[in-house]
N, C-alpha and C. Protein backbone atom coordinates (compact mmCIF):
# COMPACT_ATOMS: atom_id res chain seq x y z
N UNK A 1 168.70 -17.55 100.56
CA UNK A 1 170.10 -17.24 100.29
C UNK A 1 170.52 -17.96 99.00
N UNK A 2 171.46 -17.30 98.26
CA UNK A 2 171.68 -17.80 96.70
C UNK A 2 172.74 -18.93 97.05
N UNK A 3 172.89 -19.69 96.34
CA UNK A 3 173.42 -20.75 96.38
C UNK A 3 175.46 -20.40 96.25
N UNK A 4 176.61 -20.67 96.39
CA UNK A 4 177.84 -20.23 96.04
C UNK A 4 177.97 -20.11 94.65
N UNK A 5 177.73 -21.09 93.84
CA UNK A 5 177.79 -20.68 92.33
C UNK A 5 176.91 -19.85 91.72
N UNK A 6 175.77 -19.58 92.21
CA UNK A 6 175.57 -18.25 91.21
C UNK A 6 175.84 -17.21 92.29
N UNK A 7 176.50 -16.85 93.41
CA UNK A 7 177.20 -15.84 93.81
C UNK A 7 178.41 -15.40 92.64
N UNK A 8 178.53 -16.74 92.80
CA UNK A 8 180.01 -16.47 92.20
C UNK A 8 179.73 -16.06 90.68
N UNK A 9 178.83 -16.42 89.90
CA UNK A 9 178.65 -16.66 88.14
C UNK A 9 178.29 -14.77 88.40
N UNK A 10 177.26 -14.03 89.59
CA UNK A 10 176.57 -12.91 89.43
C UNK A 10 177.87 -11.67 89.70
N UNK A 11 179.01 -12.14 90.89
CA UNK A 11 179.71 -11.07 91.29
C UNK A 11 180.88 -12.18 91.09
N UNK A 12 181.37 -12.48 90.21
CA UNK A 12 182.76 -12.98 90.19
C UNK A 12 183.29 -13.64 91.19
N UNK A 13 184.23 -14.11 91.55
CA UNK A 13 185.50 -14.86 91.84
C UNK A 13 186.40 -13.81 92.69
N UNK A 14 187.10 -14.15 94.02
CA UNK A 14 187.93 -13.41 94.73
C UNK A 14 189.42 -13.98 94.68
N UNK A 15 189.24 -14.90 94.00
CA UNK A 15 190.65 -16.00 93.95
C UNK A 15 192.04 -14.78 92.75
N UNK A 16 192.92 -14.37 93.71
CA UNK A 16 194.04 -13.74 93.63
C UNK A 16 195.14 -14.66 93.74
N UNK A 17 195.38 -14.41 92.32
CA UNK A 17 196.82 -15.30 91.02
C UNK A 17 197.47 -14.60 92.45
N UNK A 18 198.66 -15.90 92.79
CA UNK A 18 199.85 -16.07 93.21
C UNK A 18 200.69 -14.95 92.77
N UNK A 19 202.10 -14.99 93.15
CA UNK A 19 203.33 -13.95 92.49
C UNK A 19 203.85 -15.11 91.74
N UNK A 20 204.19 -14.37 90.39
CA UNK A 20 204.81 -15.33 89.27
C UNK A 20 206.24 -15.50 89.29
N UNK A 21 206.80 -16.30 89.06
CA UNK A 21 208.85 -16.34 88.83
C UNK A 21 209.19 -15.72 87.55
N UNK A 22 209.73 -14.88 87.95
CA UNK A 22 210.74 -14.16 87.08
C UNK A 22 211.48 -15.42 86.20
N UNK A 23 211.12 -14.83 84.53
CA UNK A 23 212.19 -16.00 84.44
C UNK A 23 213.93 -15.55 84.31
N UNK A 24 214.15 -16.44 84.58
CA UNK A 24 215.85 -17.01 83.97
C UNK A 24 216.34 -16.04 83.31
N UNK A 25 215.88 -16.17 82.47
CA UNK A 25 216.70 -15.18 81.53
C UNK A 25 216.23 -13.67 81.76
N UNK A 26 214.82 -13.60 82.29
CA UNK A 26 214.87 -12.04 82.58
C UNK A 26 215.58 -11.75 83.09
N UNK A 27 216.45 -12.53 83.82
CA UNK A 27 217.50 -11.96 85.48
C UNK A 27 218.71 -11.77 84.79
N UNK A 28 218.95 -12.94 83.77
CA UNK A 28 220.18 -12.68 83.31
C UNK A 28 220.25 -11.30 82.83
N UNK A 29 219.32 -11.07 81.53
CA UNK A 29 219.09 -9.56 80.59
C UNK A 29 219.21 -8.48 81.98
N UNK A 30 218.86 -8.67 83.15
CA UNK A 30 218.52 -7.43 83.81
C UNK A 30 219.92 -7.49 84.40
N UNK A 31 221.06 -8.32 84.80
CA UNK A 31 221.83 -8.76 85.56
C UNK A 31 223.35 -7.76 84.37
N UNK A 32 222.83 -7.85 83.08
CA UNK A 32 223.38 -7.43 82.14
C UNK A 32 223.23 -5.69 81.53
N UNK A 33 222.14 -5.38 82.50
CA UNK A 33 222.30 -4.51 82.18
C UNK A 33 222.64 -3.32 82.95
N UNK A 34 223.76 -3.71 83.71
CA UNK A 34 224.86 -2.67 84.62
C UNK A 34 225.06 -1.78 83.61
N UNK A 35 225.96 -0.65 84.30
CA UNK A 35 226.52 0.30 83.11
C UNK A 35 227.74 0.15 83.07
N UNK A 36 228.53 -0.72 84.46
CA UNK A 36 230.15 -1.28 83.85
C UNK A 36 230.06 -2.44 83.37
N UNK A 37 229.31 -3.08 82.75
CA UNK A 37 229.25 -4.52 82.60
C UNK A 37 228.85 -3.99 81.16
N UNK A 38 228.55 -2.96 80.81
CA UNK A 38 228.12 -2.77 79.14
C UNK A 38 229.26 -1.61 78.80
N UNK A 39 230.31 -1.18 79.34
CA UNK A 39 231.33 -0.72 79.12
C UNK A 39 232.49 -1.77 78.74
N UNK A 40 232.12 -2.90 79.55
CA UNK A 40 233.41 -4.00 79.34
C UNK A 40 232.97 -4.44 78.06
N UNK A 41 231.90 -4.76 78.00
CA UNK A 41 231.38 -5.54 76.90
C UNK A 41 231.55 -4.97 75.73
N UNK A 42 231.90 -3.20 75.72
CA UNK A 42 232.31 -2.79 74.76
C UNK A 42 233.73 -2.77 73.84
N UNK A 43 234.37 -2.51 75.51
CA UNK A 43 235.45 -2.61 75.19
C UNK A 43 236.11 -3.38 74.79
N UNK A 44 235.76 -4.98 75.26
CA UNK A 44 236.11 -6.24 74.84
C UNK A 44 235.35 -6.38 73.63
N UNK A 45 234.74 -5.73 73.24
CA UNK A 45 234.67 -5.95 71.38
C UNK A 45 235.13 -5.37 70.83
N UNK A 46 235.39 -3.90 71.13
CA UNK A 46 236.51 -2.53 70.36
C UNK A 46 237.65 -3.77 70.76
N UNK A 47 238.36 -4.49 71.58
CA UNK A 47 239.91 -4.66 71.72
C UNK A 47 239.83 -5.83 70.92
N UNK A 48 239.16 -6.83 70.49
CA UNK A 48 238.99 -7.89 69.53
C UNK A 48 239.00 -7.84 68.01
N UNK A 49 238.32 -6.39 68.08
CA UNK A 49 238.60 -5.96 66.52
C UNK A 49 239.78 -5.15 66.43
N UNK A 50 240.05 -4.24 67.20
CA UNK A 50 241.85 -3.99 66.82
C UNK A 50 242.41 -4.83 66.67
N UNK A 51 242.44 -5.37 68.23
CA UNK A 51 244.01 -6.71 68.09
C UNK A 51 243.72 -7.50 66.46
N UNK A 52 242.66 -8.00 66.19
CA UNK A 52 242.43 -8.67 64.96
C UNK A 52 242.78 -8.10 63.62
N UNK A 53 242.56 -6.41 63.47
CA UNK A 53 242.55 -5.85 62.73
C UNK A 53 243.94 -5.72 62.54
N UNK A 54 244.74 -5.19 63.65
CA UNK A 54 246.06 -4.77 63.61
C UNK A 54 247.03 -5.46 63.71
N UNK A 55 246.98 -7.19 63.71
CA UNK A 55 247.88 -8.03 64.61
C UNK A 55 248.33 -8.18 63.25
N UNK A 56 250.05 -8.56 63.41
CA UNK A 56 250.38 -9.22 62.09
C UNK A 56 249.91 -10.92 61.96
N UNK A 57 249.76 -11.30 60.64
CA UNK A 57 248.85 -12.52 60.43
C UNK A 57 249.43 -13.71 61.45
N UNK A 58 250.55 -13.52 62.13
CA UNK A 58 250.90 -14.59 62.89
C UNK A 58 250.50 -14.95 64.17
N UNK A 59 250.42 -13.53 64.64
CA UNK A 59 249.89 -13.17 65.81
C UNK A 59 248.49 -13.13 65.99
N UNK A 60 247.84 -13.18 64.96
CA UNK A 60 246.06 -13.32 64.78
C UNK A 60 245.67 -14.35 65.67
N UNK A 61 245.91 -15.67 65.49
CA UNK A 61 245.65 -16.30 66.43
C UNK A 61 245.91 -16.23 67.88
N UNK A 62 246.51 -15.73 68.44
CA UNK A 62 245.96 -15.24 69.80
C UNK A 62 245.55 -13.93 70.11
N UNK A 63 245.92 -12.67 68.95
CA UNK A 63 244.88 -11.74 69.58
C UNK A 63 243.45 -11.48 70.21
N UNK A 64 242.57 -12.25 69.99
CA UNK A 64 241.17 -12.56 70.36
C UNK A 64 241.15 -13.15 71.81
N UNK A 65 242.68 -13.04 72.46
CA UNK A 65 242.46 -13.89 74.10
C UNK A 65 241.67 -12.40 74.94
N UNK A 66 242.46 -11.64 75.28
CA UNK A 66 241.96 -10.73 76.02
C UNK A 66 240.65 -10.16 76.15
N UNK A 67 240.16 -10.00 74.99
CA UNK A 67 239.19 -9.85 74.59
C UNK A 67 237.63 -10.47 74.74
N UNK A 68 238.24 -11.57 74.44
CA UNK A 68 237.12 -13.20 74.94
C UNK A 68 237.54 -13.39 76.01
N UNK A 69 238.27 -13.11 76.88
CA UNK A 69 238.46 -12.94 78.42
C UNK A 69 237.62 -12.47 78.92
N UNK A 70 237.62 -10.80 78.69
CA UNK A 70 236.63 -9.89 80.05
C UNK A 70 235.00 -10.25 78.96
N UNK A 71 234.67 -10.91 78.15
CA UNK A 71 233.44 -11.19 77.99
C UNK A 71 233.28 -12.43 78.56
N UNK A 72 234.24 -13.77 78.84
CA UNK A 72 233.73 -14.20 79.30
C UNK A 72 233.69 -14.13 80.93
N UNK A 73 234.56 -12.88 81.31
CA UNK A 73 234.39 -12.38 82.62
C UNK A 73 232.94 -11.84 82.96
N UNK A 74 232.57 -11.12 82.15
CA UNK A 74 231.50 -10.29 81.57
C UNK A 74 230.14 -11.44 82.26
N UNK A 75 230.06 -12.78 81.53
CA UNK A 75 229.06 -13.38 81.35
C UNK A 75 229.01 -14.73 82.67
N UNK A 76 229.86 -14.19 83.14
CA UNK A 76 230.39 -15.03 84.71
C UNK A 76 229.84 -14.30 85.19
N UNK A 77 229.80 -13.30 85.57
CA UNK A 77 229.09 -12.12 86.67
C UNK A 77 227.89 -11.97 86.26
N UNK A 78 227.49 -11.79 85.44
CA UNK A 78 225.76 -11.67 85.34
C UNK A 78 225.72 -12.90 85.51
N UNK A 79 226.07 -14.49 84.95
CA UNK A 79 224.95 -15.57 85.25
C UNK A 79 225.18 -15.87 86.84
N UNK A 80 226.07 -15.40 87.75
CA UNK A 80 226.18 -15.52 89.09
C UNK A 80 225.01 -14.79 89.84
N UNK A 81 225.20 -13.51 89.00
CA UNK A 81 224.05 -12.35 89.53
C UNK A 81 222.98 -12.82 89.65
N UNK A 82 222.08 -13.55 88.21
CA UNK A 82 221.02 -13.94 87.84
C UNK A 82 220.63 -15.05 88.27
N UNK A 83 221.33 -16.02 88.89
CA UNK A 83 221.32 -17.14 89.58
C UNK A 83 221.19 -17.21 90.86
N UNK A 84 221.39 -16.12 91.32
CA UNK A 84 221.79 -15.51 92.96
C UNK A 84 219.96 -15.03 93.15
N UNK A 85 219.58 -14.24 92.28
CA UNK A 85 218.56 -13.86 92.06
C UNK A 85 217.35 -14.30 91.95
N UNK A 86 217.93 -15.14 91.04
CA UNK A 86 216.69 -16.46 91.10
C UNK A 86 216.28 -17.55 91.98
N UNK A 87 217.41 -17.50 92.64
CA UNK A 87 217.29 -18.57 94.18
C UNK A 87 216.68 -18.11 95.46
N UNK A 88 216.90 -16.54 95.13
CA UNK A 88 216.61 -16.06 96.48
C UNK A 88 215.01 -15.36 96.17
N UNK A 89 214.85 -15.42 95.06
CA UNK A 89 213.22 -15.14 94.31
C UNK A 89 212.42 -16.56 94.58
N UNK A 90 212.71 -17.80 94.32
CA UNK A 90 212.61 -18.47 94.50
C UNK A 90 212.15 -18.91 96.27
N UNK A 91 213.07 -18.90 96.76
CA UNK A 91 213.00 -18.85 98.53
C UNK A 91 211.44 -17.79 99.01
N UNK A 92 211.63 -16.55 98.00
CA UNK A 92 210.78 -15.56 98.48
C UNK A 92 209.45 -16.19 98.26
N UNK A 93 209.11 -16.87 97.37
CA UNK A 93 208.16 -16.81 96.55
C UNK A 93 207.38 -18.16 97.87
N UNK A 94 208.51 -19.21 97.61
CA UNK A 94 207.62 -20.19 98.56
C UNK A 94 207.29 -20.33 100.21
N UNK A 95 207.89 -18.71 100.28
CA UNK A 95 207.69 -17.93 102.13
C UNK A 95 206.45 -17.05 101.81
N UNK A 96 205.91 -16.69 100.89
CA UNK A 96 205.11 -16.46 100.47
C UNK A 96 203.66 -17.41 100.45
N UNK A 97 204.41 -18.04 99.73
CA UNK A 97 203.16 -19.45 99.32
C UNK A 97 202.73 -20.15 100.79
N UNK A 98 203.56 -20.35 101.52
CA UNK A 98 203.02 -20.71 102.86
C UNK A 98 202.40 -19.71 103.56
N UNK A 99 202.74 -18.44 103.92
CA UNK A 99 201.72 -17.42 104.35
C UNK A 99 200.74 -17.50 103.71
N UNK A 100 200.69 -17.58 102.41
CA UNK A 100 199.02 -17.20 101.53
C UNK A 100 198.42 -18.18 102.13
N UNK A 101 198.46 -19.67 102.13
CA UNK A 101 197.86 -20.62 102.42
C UNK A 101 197.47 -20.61 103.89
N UNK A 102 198.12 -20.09 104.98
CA UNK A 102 197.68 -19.63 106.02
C UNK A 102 196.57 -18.95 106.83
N UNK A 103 196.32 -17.99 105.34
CA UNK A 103 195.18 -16.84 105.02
C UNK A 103 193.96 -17.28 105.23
N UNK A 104 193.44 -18.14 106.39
CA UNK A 104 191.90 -18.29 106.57
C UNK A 104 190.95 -17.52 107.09
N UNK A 105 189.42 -17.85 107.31
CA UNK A 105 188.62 -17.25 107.97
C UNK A 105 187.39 -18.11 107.93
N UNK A 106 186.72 -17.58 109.22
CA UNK A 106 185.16 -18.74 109.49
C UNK A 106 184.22 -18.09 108.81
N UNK A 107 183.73 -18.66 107.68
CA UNK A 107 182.16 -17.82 107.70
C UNK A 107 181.54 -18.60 107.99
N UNK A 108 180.22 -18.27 107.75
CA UNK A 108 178.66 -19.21 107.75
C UNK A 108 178.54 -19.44 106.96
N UNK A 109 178.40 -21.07 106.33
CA UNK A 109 177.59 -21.42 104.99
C UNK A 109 176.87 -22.67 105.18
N UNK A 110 175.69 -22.57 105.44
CA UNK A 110 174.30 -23.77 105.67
C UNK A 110 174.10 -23.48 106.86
N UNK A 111 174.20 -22.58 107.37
CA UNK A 111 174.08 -22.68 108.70
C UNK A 111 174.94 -22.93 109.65
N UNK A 112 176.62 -23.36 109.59
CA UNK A 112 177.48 -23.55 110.00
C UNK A 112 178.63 -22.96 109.97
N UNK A 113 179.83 -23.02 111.01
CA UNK A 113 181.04 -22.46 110.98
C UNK A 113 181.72 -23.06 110.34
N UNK A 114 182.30 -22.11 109.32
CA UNK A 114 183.49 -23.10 108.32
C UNK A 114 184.86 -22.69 108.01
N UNK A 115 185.88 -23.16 108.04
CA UNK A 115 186.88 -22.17 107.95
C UNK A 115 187.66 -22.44 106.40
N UNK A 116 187.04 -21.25 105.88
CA UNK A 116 188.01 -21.30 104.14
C UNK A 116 188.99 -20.49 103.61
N UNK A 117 189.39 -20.70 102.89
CA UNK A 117 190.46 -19.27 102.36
C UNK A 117 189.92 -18.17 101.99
N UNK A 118 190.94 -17.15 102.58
CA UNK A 118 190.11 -16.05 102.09
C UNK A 118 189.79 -15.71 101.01
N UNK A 119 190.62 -16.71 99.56
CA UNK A 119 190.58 -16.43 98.41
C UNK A 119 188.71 -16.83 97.96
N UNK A 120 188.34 -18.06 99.08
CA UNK A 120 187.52 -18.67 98.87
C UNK A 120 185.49 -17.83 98.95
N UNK A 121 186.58 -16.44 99.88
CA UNK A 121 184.89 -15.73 100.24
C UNK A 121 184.34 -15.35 98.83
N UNK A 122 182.91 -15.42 99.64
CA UNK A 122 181.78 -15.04 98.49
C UNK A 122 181.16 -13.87 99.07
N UNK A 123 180.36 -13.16 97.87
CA UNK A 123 179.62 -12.06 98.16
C UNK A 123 178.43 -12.38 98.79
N UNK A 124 177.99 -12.18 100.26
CA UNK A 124 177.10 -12.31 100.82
C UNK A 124 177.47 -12.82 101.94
N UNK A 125 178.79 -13.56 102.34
CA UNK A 125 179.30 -14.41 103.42
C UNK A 125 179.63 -13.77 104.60
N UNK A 126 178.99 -13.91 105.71
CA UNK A 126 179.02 -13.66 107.09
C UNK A 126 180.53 -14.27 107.52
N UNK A 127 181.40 -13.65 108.23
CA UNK A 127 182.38 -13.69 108.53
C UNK A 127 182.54 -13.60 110.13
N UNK A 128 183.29 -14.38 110.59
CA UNK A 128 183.87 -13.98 112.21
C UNK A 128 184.75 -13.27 112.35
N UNK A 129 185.59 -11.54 112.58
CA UNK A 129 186.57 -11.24 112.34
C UNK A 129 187.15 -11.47 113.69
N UNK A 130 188.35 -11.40 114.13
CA UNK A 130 188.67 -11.91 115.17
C UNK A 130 190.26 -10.88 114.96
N UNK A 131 190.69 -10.50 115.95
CA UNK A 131 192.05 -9.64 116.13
C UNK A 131 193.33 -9.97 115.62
N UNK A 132 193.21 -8.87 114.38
CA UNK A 132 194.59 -9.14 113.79
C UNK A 132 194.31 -9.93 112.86
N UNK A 133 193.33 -10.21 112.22
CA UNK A 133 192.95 -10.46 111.33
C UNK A 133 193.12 -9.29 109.95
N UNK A 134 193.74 -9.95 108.71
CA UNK A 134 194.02 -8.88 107.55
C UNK A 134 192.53 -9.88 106.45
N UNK A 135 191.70 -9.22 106.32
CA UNK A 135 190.86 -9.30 104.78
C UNK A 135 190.90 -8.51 104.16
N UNK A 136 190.69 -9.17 102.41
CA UNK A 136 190.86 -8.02 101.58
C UNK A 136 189.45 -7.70 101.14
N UNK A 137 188.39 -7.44 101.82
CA UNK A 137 187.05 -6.97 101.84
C UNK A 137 186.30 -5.90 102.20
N UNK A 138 185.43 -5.58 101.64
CA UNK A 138 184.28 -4.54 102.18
C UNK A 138 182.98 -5.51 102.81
N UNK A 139 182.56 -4.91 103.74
CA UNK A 139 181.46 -5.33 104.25
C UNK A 139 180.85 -4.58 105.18
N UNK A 140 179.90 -5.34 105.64
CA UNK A 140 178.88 -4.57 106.51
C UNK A 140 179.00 -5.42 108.24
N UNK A 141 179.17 -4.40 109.23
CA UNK A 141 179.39 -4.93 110.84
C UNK A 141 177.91 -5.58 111.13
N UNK A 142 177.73 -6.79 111.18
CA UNK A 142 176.02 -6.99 112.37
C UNK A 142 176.57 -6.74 113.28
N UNK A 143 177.30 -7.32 113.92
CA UNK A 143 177.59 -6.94 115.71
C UNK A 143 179.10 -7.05 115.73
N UNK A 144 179.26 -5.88 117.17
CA UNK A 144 181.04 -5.30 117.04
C UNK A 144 181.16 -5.48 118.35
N UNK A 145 182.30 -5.58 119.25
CA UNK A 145 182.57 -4.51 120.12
C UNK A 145 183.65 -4.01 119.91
N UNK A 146 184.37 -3.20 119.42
CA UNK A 146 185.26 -2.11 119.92
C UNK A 146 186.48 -2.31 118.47
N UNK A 147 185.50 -2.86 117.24
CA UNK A 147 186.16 -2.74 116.45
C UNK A 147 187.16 -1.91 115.63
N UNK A 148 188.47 -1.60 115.15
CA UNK A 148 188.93 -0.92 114.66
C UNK A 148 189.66 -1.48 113.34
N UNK A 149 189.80 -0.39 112.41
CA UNK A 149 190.07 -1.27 111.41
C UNK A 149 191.68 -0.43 110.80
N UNK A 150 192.75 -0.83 110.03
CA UNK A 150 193.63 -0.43 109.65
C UNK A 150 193.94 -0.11 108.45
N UNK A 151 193.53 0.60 107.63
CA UNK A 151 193.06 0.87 106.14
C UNK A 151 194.17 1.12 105.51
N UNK A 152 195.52 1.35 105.95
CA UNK A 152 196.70 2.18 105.43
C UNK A 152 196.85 1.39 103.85
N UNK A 153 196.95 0.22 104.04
CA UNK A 153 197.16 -0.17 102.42
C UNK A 153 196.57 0.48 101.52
N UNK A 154 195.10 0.46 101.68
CA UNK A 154 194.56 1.13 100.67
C UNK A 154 194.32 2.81 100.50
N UNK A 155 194.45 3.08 101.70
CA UNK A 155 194.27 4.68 102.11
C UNK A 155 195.92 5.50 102.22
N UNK A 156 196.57 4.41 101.96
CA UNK A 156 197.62 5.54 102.95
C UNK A 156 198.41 6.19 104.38
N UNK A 157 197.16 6.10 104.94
CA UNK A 157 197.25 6.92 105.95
C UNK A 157 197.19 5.66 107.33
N UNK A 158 198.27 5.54 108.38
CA UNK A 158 198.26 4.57 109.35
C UNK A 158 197.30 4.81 110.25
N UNK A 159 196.39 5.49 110.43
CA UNK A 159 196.02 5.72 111.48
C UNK A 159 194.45 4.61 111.65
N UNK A 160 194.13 4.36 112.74
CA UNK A 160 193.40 3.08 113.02
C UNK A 160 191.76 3.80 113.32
N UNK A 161 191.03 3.38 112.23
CA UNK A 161 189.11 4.05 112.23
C UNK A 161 188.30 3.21 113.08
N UNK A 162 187.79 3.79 113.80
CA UNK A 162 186.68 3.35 114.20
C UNK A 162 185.70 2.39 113.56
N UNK A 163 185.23 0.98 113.61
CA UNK A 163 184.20 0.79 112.93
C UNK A 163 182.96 0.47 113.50
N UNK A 164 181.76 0.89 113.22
CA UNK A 164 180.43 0.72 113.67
C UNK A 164 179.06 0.10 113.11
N UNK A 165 178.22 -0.86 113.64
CA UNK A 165 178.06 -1.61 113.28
C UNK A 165 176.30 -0.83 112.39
N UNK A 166 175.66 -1.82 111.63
CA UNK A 166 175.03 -1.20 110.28
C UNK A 166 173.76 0.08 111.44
N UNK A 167 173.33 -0.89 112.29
CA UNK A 167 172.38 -0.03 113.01
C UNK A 167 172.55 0.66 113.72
N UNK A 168 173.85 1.32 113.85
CA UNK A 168 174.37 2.43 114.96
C UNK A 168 175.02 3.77 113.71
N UNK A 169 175.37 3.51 112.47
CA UNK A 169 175.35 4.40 111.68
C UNK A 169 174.38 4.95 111.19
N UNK A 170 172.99 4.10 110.85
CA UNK A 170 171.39 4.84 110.48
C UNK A 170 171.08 5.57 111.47
């Protein structure tokens, strides 16, 4: 039997990157891009350049209130949005991170039962599957009883296959 590192150097690595955080500011840009929130934003620049344009010179100095109002109304609601977003991305991410880490299984390696991550299997590794168990693998059955397997992720289709073991399909 080949040793784990040149399994690994001949058929790669099974180790599956985490979900990444959105950043910050993507949430904001996306938080910004409502279609009444880019109507205000218009408007509160069309009403900044009238009032400015049209105010007599005395009145210049406060025409620019209303205006710098609903933008900074504008920029209150998206960084609430984007903040809201990011906390609860956040929450998701590390309910996540504890399930992944959860993700074990026994194979055989030296001759023994070992229990590693699933990120951790190698090509060639004998596995215990046990009920209700999710791997993200292909392999071959030595011995079953009454295995069934649930393919819908990758197939589509919910319905639960039969699986049979290598010397009952030849």
């Amino acid at each position: 039997m080949h040793s784990l590192d040149t399994r690994e150097a001949v058929f790669g690595s099974n180790y599956k990157e985490g979900l990444q955080r959105t950043p910050f500011c993507t949430l904001l840009l996306t938080a910004l891009d409502d279609f009444m929130l880019k109507i205000l934003i218009v408007c509160a620049i069309f009403s900044i350049v009238v009032e400015m344009s049209f105010a007599k010179p005395e009145e210049r100095s406060k025409a620019w209130v209303e205006g710098t109002a609903i933008l900074l109304a504008v920029a209150l609601v998206s960084g609430v949005t984007a903040w809201s977003d990011y906390k609860k991305e956040g929450q998701f991410l590390k309910t996540q991170q504890l399930e992944e880490n959860s993700k074990t299984v026994i194979c055989m390696r030296d001759h023994k039962e070992v229990e590693v991550h699933r990120n951790n299997l190698k090509v060639g590794d004998i596995i215990k599957v046990v009920n209700g168990m999710n791997i993200p693998i292909d392999g071959i059955i030595l011995s079953s009883s009454g295995v069934m397997s649930d393919e819908s992720a990758m197939t589509g289709e919910s319905d639960h296959l039969s699986k049979e073991t290598l010397e009952k399909c030849l």
